[in-house]
N, C-alpha and C. Protein backbone atom coordinates (compact mmCIF):
# COMPACT_ATOMS: atom_id res chain seq x y z
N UNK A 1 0.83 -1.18 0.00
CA UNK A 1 0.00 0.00 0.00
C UNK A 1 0.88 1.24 0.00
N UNK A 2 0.57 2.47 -0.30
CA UNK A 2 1.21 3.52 -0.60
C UNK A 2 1.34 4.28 0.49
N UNK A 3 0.82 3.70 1.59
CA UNK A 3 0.74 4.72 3.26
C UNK A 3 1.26 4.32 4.03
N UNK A 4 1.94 2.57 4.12
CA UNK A 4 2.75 1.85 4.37
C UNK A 4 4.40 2.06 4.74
N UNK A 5 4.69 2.22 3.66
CA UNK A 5 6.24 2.72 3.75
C UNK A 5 6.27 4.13 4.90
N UNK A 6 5.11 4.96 4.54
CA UNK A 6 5.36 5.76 6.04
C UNK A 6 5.73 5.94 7.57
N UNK A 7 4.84 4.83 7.92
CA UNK A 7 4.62 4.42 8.99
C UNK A 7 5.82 3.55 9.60
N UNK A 8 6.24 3.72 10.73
CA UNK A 8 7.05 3.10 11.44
C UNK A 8 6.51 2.53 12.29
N UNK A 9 7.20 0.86 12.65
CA UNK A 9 7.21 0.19 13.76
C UNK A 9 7.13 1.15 14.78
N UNK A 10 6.13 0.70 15.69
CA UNK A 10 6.33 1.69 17.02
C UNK A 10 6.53 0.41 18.31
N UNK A 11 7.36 1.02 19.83
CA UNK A 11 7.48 -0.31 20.26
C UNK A 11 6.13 -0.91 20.85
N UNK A 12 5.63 -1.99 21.15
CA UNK A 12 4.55 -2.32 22.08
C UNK A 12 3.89 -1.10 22.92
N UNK A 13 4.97 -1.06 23.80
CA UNK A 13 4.80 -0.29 25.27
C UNK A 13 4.53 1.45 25.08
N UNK A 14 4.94 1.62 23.90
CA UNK A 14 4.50 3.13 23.51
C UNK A 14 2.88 3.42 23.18
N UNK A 15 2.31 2.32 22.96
CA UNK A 15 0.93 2.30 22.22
C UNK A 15 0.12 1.48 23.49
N UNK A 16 -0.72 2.79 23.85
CA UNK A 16 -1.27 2.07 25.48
C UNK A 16 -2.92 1.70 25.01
N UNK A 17 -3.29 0.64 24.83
CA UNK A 17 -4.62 0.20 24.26
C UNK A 17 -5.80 0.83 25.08
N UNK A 18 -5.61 1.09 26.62
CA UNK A 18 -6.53 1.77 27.67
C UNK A 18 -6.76 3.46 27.16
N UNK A 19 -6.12 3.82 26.46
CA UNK A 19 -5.67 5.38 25.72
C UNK A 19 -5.74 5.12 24.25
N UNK A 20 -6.17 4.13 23.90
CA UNK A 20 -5.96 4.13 22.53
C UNK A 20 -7.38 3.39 21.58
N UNK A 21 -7.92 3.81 20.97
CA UNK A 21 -8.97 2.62 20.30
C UNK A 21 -8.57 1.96 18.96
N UNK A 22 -9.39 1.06 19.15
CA UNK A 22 -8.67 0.25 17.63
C UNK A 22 -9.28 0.79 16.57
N UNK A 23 -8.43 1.37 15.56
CA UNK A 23 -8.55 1.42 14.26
C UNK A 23 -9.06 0.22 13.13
N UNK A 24 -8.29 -0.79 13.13
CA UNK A 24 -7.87 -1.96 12.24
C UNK A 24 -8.99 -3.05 12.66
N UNK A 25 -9.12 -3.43 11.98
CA UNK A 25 -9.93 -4.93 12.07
C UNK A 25 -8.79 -5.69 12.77
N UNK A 26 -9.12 -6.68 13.94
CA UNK A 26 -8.44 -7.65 14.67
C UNK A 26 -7.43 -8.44 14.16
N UNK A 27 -6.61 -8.61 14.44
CA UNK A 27 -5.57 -9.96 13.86
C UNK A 27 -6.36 -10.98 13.31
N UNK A 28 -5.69 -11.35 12.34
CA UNK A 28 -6.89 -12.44 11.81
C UNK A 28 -6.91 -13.68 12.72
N UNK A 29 -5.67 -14.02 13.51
CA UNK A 29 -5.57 -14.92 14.91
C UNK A 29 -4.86 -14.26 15.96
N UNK A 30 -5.41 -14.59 17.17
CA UNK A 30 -5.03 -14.11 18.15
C UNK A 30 -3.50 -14.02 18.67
N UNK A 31 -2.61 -15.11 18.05
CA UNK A 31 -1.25 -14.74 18.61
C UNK A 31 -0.09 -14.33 17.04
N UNK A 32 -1.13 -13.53 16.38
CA UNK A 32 -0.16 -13.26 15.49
C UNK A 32 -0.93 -11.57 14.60
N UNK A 33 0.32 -11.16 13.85
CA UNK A 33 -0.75 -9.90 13.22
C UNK A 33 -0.22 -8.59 13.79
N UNK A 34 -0.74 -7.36 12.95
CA UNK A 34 -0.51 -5.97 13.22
C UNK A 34 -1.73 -5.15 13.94
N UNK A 35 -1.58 -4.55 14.42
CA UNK A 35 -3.10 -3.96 14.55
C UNK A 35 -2.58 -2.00 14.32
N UNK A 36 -3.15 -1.52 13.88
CA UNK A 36 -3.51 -0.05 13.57
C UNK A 36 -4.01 0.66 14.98
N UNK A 37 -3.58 1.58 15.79
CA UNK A 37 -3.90 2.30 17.02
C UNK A 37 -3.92 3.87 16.58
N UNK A 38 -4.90 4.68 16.71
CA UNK A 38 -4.46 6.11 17.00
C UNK A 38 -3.40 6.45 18.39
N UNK A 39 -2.76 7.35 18.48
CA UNK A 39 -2.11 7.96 19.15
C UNK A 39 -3.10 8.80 19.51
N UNK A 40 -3.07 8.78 21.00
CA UNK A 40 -3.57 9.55 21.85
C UNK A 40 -2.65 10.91 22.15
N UNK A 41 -3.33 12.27 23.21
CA UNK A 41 -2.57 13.31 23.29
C UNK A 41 -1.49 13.28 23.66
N UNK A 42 -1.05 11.84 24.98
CA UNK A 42 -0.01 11.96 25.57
C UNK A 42 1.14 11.47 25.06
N UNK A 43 0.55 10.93 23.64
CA UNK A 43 2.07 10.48 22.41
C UNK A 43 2.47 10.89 21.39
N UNK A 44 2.04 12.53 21.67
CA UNK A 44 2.06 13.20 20.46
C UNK A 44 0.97 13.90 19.48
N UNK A 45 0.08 12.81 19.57
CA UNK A 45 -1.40 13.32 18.79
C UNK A 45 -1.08 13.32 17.66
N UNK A 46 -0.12 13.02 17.10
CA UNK A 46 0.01 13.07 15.35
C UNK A 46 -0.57 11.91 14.74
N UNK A 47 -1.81 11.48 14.16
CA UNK A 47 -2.13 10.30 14.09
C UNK A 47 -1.85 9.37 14.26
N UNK A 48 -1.22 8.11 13.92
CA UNK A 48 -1.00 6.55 13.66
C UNK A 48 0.38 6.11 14.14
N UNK A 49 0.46 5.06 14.47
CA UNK A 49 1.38 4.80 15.24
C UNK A 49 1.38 3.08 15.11
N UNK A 50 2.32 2.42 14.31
CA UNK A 50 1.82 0.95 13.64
C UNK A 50 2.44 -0.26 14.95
N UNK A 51 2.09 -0.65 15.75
CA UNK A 51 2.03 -1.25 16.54
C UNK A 51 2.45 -3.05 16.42
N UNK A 52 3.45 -3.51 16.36
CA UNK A 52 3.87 -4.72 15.57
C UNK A 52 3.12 -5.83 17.08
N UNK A 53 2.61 -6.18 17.23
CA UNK A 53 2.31 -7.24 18.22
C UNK A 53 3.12 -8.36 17.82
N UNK A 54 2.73 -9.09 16.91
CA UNK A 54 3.51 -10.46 17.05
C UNK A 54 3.75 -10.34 15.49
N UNK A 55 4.97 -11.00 14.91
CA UNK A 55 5.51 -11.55 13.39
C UNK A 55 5.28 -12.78 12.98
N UNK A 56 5.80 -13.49 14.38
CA UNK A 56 5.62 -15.02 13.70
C UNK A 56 4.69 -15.38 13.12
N UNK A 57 4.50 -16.61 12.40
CA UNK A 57 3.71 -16.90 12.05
C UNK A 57 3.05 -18.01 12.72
N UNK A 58 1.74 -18.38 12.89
CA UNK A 58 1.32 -19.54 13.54
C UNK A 58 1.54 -20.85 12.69
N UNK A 59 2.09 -21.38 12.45
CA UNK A 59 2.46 -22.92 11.78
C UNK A 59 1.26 -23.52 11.66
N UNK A 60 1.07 -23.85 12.90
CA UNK A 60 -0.37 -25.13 13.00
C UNK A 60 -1.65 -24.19 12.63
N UNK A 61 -1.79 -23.45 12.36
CA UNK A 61 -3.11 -22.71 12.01
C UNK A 61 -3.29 -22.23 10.92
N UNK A 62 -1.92 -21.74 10.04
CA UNK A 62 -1.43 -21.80 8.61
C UNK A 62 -1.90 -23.33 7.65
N UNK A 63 -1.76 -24.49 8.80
CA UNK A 63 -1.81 -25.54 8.06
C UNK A 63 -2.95 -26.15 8.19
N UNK A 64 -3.84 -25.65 8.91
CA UNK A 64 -5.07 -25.83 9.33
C UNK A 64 -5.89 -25.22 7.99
N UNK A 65 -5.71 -23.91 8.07
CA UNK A 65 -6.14 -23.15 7.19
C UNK A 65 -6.02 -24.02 5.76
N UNK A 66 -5.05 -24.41 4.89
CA UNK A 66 -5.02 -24.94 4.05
C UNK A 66 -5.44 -26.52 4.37
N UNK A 67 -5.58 -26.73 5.34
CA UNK A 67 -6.39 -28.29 5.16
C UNK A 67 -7.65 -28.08 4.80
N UNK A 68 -8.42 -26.85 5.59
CA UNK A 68 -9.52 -26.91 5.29
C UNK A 68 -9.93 -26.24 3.97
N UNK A 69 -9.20 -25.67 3.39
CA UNK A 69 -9.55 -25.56 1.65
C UNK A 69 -9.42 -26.41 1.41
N UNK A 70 -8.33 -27.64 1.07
CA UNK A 70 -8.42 -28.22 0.13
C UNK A 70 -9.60 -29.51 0.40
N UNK A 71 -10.30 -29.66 1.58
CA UNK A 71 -11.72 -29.87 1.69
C UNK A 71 -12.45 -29.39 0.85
N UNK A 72 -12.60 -28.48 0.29
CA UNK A 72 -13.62 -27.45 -0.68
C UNK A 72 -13.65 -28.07 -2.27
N UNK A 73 -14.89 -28.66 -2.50
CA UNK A 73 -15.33 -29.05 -3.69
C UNK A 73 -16.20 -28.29 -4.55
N UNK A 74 -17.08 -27.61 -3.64
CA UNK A 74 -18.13 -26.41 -4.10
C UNK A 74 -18.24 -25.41 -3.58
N UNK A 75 -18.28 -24.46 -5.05
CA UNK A 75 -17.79 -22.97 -4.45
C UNK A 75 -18.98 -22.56 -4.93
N UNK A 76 -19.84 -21.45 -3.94
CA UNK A 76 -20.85 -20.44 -4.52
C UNK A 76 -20.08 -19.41 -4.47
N UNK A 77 -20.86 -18.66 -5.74
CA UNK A 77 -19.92 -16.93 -6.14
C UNK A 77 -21.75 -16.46 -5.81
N UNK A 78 -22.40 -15.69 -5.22
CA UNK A 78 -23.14 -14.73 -5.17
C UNK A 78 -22.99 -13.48 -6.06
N UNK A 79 -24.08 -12.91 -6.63
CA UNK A 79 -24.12 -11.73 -7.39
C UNK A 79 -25.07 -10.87 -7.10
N UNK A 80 -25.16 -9.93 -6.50
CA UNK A 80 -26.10 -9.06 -6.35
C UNK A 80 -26.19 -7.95 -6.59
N UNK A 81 -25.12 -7.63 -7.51
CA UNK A 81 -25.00 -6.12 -8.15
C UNK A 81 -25.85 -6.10 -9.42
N UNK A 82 -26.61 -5.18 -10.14
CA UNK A 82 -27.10 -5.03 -11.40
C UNK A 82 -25.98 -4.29 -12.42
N UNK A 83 -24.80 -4.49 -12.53
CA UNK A 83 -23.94 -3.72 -13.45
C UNK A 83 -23.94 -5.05 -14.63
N UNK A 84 -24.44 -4.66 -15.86
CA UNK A 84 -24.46 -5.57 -16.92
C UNK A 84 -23.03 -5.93 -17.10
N UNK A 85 -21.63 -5.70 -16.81
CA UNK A 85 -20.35 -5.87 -17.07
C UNK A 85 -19.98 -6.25 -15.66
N UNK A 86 -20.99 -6.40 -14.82
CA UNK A 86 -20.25 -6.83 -13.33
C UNK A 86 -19.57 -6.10 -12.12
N UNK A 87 -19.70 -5.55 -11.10
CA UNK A 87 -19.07 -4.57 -10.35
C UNK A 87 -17.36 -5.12 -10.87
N UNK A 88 -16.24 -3.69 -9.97
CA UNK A 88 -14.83 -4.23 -9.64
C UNK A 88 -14.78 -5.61 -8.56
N UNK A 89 -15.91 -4.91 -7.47
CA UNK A 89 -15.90 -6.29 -6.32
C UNK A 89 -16.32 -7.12 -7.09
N UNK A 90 -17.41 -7.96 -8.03
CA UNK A 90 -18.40 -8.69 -8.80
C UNK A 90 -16.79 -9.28 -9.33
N UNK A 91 -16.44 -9.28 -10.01
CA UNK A 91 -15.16 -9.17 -10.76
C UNK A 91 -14.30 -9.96 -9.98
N UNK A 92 -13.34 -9.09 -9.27
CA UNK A 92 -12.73 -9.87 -8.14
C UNK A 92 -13.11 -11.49 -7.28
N UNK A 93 -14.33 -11.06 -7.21
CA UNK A 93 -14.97 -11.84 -6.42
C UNK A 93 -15.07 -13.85 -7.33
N UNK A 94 -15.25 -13.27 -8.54
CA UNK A 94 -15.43 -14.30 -10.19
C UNK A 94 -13.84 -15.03 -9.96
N UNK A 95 -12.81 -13.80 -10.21
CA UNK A 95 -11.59 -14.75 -10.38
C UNK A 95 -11.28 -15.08 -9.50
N UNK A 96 -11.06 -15.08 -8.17
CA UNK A 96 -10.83 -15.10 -6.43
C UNK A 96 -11.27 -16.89 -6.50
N UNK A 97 -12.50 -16.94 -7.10
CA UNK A 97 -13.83 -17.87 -7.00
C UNK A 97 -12.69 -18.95 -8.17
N UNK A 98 -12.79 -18.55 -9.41
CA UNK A 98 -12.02 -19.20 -10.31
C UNK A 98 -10.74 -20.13 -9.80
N UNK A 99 -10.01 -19.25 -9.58
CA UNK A 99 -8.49 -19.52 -9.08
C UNK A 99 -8.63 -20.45 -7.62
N UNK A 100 -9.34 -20.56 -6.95
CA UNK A 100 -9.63 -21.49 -5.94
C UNK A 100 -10.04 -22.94 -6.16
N UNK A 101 -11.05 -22.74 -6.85
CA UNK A 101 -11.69 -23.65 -8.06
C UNK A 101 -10.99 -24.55 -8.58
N UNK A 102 -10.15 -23.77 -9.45
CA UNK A 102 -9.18 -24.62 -10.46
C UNK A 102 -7.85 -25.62 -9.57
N UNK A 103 -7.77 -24.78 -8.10
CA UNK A 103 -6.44 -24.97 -7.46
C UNK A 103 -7.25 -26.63 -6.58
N UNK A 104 -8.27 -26.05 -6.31
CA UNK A 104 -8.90 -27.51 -5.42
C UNK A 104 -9.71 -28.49 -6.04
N UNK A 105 -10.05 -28.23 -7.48
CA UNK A 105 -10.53 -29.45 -7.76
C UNK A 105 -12.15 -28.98 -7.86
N UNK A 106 -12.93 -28.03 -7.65
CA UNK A 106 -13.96 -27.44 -6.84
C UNK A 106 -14.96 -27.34 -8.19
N UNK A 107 -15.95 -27.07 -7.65
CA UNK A 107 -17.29 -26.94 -8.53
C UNK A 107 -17.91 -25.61 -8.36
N UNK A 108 -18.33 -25.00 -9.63
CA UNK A 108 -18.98 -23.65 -9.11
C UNK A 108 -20.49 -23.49 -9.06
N UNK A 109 -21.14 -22.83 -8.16
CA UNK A 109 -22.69 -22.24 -8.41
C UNK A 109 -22.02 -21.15 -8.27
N UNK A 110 -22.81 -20.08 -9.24
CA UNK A 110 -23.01 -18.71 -9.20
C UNK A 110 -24.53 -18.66 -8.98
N UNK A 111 -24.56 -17.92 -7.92
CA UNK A 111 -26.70 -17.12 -8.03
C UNK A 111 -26.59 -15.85 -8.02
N UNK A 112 -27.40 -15.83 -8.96
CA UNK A 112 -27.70 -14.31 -9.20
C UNK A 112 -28.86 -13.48 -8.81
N UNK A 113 -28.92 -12.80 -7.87
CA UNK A 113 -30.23 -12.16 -6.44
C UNK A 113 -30.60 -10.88 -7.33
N UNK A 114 -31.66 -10.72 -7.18
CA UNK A 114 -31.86 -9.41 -7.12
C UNK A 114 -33.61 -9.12 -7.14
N UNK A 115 -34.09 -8.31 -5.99
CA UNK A 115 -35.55 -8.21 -5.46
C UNK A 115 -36.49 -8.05 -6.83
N UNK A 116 -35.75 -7.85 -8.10
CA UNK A 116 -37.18 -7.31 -9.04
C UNK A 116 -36.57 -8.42 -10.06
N UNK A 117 -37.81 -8.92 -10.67
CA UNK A 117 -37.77 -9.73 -11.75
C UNK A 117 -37.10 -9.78 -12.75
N UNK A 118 -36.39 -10.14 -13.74
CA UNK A 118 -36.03 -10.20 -15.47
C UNK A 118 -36.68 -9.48 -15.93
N UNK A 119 -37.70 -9.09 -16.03
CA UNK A 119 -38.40 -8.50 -17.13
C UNK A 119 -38.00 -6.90 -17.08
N UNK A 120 -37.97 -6.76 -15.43
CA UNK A 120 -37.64 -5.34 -15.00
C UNK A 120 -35.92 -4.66 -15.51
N UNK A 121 -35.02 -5.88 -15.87
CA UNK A 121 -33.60 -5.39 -16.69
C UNK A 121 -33.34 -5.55 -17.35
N UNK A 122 -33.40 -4.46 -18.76
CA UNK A 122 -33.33 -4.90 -19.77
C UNK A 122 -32.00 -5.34 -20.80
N UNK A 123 -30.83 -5.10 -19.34
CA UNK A 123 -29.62 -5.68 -19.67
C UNK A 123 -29.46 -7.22 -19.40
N UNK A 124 -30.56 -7.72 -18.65
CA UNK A 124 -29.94 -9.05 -17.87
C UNK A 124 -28.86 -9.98 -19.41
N UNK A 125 -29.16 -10.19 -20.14
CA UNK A 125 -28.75 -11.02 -21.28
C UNK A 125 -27.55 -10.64 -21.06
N UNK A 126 -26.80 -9.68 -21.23
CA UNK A 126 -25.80 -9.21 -20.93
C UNK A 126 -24.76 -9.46 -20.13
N UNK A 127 -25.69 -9.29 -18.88
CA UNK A 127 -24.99 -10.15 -17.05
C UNK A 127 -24.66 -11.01 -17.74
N UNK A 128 -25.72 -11.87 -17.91
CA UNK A 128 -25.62 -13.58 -17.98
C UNK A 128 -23.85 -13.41 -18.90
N UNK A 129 -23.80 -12.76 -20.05
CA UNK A 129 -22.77 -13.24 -20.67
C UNK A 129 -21.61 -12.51 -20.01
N UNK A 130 -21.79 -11.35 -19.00
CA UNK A 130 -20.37 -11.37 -18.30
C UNK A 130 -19.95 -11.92 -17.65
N UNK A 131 -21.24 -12.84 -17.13
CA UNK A 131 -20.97 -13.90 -15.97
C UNK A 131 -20.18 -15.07 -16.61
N UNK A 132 -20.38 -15.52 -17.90
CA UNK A 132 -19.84 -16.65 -18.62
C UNK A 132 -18.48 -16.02 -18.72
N UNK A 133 -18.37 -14.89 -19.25
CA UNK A 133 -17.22 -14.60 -20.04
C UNK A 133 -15.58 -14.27 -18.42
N UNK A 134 -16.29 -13.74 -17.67
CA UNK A 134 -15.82 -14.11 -16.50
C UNK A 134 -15.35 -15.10 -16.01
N UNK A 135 -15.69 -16.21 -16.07
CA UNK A 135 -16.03 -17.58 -15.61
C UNK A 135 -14.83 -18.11 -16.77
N UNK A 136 -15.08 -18.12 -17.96
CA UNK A 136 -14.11 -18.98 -18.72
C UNK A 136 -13.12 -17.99 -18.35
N UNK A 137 -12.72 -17.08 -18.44
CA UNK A 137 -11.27 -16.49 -18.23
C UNK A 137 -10.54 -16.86 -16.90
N UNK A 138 -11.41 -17.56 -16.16
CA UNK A 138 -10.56 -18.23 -15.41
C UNK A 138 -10.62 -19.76 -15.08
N UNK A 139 -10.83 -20.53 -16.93
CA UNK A 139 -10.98 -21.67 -16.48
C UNK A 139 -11.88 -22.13 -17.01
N UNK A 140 -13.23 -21.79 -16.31
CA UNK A 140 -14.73 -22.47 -16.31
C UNK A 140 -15.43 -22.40 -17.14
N UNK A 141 -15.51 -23.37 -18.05
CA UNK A 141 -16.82 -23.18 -19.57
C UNK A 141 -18.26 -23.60 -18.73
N UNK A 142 -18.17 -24.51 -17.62
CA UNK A 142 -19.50 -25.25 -16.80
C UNK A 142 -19.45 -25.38 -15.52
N UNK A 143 -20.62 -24.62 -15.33
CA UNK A 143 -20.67 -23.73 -13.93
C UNK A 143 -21.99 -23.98 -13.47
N UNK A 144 -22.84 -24.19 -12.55
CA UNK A 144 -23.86 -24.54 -12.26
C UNK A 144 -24.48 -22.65 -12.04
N UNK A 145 -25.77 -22.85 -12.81
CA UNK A 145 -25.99 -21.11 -12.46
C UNK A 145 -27.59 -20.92 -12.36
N UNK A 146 -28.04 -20.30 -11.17
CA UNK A 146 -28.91 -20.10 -10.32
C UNK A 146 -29.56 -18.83 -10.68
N UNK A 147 -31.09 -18.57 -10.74
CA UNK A 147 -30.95 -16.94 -11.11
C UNK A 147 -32.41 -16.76 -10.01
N UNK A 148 -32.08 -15.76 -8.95
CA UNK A 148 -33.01 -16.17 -7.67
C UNK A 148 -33.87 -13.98 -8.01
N UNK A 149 -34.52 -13.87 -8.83
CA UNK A 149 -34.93 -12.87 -9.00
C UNK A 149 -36.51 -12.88 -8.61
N UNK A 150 -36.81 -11.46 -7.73
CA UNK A 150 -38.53 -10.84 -8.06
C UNK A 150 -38.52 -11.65 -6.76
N UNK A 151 -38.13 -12.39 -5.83
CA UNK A 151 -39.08 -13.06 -4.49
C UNK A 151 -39.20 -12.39 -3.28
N UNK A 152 -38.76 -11.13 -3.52
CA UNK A 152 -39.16 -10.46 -2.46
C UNK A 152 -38.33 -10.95 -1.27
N UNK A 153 -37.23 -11.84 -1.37
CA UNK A 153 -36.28 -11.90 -0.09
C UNK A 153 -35.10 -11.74 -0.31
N UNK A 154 -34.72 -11.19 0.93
CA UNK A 154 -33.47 -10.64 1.40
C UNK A 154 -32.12 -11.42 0.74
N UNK A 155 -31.26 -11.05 0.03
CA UNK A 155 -29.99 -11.48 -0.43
C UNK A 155 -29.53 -12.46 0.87
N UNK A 156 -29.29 -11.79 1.75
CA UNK A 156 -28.77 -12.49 3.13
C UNK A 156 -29.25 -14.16 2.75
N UNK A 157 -30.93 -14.16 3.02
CA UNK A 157 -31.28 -14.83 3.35
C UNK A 157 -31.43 -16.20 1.92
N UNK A 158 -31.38 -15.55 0.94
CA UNK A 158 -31.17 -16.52 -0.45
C UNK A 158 -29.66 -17.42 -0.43
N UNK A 159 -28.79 -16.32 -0.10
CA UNK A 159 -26.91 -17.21 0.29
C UNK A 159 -26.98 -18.20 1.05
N UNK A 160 -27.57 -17.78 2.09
CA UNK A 160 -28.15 -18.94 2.80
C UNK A 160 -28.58 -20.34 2.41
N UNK A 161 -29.85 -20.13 1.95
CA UNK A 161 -30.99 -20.85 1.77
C UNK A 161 -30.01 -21.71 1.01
N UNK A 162 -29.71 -21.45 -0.19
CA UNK A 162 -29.10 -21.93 -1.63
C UNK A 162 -27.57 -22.84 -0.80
N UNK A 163 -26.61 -22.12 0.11
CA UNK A 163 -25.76 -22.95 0.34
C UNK A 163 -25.88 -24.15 1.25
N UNK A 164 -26.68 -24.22 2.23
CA UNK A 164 -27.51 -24.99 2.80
C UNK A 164 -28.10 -26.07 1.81
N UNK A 165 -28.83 -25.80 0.97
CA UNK A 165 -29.61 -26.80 -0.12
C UNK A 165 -28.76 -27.36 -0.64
N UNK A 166 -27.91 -26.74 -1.22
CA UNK A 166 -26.44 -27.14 -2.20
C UNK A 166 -25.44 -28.01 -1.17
N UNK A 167 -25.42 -27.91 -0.14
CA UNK A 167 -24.58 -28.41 1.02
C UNK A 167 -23.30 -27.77 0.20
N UNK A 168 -23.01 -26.74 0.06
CA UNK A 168 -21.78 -26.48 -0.25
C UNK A 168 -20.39 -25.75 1.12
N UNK A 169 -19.16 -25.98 0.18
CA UNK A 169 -17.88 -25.82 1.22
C UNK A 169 -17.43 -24.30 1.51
N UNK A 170 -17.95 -23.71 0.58
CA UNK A 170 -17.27 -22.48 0.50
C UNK A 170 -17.85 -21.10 0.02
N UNK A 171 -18.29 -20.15 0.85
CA UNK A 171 -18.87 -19.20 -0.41
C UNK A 171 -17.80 -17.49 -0.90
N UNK A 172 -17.68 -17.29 -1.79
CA UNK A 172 -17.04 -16.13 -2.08
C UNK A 172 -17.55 -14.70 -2.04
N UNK A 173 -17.78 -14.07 -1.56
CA UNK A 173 -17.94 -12.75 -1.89
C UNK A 173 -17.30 -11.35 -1.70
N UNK A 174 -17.54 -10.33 -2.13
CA UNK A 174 -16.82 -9.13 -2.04
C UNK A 174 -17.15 -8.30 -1.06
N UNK A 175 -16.20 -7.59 -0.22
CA UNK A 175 -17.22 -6.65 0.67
C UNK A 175 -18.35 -5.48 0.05
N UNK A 176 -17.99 -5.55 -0.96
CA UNK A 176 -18.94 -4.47 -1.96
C UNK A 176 -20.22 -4.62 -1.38
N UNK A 177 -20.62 -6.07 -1.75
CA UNK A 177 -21.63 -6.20 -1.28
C UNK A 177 -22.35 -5.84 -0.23
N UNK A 178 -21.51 -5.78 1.32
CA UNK A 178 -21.43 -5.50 2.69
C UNK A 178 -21.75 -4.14 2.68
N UNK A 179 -20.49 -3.62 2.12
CA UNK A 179 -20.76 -1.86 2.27
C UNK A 179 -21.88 -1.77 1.66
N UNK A 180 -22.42 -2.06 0.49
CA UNK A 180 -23.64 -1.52 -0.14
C UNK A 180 -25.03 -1.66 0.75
N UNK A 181 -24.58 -2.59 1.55
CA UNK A 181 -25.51 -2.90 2.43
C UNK A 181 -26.84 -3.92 1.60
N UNK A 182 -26.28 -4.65 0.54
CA UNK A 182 -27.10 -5.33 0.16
C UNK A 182 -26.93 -6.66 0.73
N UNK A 183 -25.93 -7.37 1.53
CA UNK A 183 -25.98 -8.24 2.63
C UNK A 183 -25.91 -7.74 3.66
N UNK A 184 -26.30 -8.74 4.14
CA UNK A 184 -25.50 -8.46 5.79
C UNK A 184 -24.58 -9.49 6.02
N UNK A 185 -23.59 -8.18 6.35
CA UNK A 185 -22.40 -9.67 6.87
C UNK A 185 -22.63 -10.51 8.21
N UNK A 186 -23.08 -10.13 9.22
CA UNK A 186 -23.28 -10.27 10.61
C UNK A 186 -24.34 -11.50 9.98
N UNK A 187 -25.81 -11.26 9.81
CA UNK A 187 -26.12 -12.26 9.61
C UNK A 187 -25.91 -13.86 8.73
N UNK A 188 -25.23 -13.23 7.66
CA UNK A 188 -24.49 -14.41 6.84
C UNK A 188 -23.80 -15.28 7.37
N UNK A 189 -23.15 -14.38 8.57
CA UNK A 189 -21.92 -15.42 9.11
C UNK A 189 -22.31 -16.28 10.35
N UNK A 190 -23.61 -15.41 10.77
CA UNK A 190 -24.21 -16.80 11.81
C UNK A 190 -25.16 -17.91 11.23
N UNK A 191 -25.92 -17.26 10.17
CA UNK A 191 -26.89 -18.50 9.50
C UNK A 191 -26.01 -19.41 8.42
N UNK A 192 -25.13 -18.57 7.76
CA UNK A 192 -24.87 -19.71 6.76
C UNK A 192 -24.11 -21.17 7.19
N UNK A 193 -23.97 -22.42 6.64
CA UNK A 193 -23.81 -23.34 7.11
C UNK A 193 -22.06 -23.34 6.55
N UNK A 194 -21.42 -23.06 5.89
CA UNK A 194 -20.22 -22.71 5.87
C UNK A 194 -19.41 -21.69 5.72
N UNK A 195 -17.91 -22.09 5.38
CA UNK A 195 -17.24 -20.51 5.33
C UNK A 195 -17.24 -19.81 4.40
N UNK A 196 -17.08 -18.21 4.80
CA UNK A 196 -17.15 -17.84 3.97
C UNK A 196 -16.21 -16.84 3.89
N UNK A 197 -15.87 -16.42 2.78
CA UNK A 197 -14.21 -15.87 2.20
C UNK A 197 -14.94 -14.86 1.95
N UNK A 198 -14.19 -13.32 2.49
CA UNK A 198 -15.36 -12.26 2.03
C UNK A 198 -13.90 -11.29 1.44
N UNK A 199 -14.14 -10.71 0.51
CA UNK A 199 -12.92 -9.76 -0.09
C UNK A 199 -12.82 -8.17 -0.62
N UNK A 200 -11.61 -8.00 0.45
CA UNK A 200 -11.58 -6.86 0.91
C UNK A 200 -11.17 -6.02 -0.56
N UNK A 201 -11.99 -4.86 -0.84
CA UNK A 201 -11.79 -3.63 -2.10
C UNK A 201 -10.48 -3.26 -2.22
């Protein structure tokens, strides 16, 4: 990142967490990771102050992590944007989905959500073929594909429904989605029946 090289290691003990709130989303595990702190008045007050907690890496949780992908046979990609060419997240989210796919052996559903019917976009034909044309560029000519339009329910609750039915391993999505507030992440991550890989803009 370009804001990176700025920032200096600061030591532990300079960055007092009781004086300080968290900026950063959590370590992704507890004994490893950076976390982001403002500086409070009594350290200056000049914003940021990069706080190294731990480097190592966790071994057994690294390898955990990759055991449980290569478990993953079926991947859902969710779509809930209306951009006939696909959002940047929509996008990301396709090859992310692809490249996992191809690496594990995996199967794809794509569903495609959205509260108002086909009839109501008169691009859908379009989707459909960015969705293909997406899809083979990383790989996939045959893709299992779902099109969950006009039912009047919640995106949340269709990811759901569909990965549950599908008994699938894995689902992909972009935070786009999150920020847009057309999921909810909070609820996705307690109802859905597996994991899910969400990717950051």
């Amino acid at each position: 990142m370009a804001f990176a090289s700025s920032l200096l290691p600061a030591p532990a003990s300079g960055v007092r967490a009781s004086h300080a709130p968290e900026l950063a989303f959590p370590p992704v595990n507890r004994k490893g990771g950076v976390s982001l702190r403002r500086r409070g008045a009594r350290h200056g007050g000049r914003g940021f102050a990069l706080s190294l907690v731990r480097a190592e890496v966790n071994e057994s949780a690294s390898a955990l992590a990759i055991d449980a992908l290569s478990q993953v046979k079926h991947v859902l990609l969710p779509i809930t944007d209306r951009n006939p060419y696909l959002s940047e997240g929509t996008r990301q989210a396709a090859a992310t989905t692809t490249s996992l796919a191809k690496k594990y052996g995996a199967n794809i559903t794509v569903v495609v959500i959205d509260d108002k019917p086909k009839e109501s976009f008169p691009e859908h034909d379009t989707q459909m073929s960015s969705i293909r044309w997406h899809l083979s560029e990383g790989g996939f000519t045959e893709f299992g594909l779902m099109e969950r339009l006009g039912e009047g329910k919640k995106p949340t609750a269709i990811i759901a429904e569909v990965a549950d039915d599908l008994e699938l391993d894995l689902v992909v999505l972009s935070m786009e989605a999150i920020h847009s507030k057309q999921v909810d992440g909070n609820l996705l991550a307690e109802f859905i029946p597996c994991p899910i890989l969400m990717l950051p803009l």
